[in-house]
C-alpha atoms as a PDB file:
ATOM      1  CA  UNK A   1     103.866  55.919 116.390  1.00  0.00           C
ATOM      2  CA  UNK A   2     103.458  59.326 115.420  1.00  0.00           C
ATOM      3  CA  UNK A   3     105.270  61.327 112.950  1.00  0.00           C
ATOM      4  CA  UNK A   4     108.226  63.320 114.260  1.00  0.00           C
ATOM      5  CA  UNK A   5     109.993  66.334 113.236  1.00  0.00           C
ATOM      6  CA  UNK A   6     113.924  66.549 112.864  1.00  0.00           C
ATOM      7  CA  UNK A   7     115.382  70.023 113.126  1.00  0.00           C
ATOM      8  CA  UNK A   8     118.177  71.766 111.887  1.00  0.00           C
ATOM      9  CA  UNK A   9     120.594  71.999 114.798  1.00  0.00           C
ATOM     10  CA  UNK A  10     123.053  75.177 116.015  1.00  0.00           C
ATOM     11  CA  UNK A  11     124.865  76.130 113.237  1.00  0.00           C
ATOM     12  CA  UNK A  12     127.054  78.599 114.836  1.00  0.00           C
ATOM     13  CA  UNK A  13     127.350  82.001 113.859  1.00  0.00           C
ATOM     14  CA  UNK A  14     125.608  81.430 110.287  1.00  0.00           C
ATOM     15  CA  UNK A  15     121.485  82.569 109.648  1.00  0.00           C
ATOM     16  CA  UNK A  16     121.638  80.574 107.011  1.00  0.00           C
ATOM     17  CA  UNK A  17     123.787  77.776 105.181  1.00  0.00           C
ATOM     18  CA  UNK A  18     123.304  75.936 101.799  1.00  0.00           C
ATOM     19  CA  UNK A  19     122.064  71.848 101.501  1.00  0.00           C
ATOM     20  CA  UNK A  20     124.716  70.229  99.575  1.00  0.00           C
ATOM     21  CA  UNK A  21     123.657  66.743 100.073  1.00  0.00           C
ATOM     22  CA  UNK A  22     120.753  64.769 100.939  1.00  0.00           C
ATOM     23  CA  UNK A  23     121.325  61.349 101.991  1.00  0.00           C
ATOM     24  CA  UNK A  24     117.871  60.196 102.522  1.00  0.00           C
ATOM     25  CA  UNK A  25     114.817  59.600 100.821  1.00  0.00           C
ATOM     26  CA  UNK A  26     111.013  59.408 101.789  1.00  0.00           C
ATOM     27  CA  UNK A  27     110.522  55.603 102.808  1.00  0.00           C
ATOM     28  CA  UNK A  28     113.647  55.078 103.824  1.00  0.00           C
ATOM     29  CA  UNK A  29     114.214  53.442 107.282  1.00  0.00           C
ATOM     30  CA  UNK A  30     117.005  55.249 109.341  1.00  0.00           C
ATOM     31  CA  UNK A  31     118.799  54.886 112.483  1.00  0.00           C
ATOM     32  CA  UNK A  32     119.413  57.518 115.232  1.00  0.00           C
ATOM     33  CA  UNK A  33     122.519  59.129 114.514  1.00  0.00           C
ATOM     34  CA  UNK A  34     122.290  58.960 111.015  1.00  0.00           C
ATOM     35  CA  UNK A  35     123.216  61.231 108.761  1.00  0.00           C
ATOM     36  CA  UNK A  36     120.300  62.839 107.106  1.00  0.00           C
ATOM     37  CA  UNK A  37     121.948  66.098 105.097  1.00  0.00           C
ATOM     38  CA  UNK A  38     125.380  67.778 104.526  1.00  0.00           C
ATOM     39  CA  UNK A  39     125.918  71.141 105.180  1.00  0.00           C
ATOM     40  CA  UNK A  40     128.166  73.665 103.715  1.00  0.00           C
ATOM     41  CA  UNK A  41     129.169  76.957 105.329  1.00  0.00           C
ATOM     42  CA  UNK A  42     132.086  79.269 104.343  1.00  0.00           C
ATOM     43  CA  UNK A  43     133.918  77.851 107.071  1.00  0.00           C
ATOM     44  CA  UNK A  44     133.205  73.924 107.456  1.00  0.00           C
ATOM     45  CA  UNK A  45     130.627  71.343 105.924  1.00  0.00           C
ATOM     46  CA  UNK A  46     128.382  69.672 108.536  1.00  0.00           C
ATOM     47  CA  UNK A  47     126.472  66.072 108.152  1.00  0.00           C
ATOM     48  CA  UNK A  48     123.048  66.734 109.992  1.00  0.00           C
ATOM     49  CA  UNK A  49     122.610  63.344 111.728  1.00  0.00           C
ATOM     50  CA  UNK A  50     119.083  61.767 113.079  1.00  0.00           C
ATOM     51  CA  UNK A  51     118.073  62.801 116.653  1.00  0.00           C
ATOM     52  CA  UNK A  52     115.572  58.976 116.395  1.00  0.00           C
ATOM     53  CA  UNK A  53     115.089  56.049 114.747  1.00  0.00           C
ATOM     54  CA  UNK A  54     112.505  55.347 112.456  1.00  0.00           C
ATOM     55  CA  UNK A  55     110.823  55.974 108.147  1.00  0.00           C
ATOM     56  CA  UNK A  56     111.337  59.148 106.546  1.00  0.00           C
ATOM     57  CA  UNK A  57     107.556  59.966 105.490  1.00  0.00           C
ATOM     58  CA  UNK A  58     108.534  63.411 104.394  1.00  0.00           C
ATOM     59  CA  UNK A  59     111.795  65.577 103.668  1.00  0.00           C
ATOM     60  CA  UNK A  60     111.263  69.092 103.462  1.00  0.00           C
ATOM     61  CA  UNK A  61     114.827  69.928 102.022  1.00  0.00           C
ATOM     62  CA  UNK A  62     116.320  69.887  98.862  1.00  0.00           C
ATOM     63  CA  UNK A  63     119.956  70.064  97.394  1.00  0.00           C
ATOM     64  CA  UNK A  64     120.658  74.206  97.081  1.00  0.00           C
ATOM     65  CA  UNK A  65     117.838  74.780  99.483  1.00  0.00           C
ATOM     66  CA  UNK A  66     120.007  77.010 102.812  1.00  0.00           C
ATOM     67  CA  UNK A  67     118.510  76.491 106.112  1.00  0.00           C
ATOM     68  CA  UNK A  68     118.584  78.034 109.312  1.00  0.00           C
ATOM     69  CA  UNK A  69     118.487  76.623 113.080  1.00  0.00           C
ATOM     70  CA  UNK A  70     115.266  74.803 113.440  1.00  0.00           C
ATOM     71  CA  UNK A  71     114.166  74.534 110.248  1.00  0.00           C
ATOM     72  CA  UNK A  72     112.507  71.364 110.063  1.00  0.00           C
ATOM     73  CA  UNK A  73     114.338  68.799 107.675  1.00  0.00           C
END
């Protein structure tokens, strides 16, 4: 199978919001619909979950990082 991204979905109104969690690891085996990351805007925090199933090989987020829509997690 071949390695898939995971995006950051519509955030609303925000360019940008902080990581305040990361609940995943590289090698970890997830489900679709898991949560991956919490969000935190001035308004609301936001779990980020998995749009498939399968190993993390890679995260490209960090607690404190801030993302944007489509920034690939």
């Amino acid at each position: 199978m071949a390695a898939q991204e995971i995006k950051v979905p519509d955030i609303g109104d925000f360019d940008s919001v902080e990581v305040i969690e990361v609940l995943v690891s590289k090698g970890d085996t997830i489900e679709q619909e898991q949560p991956l990351i919490t969000l935190e805007s001035d308004k609301a925090t936001l779990e980020v979950p998995s749009t498939i199933a399968g190993k993390i090989t890679e995260m490209k987020v960090s607690e404190g990082d801030n993302v944007s829509e489509g920034d690939v997690i």
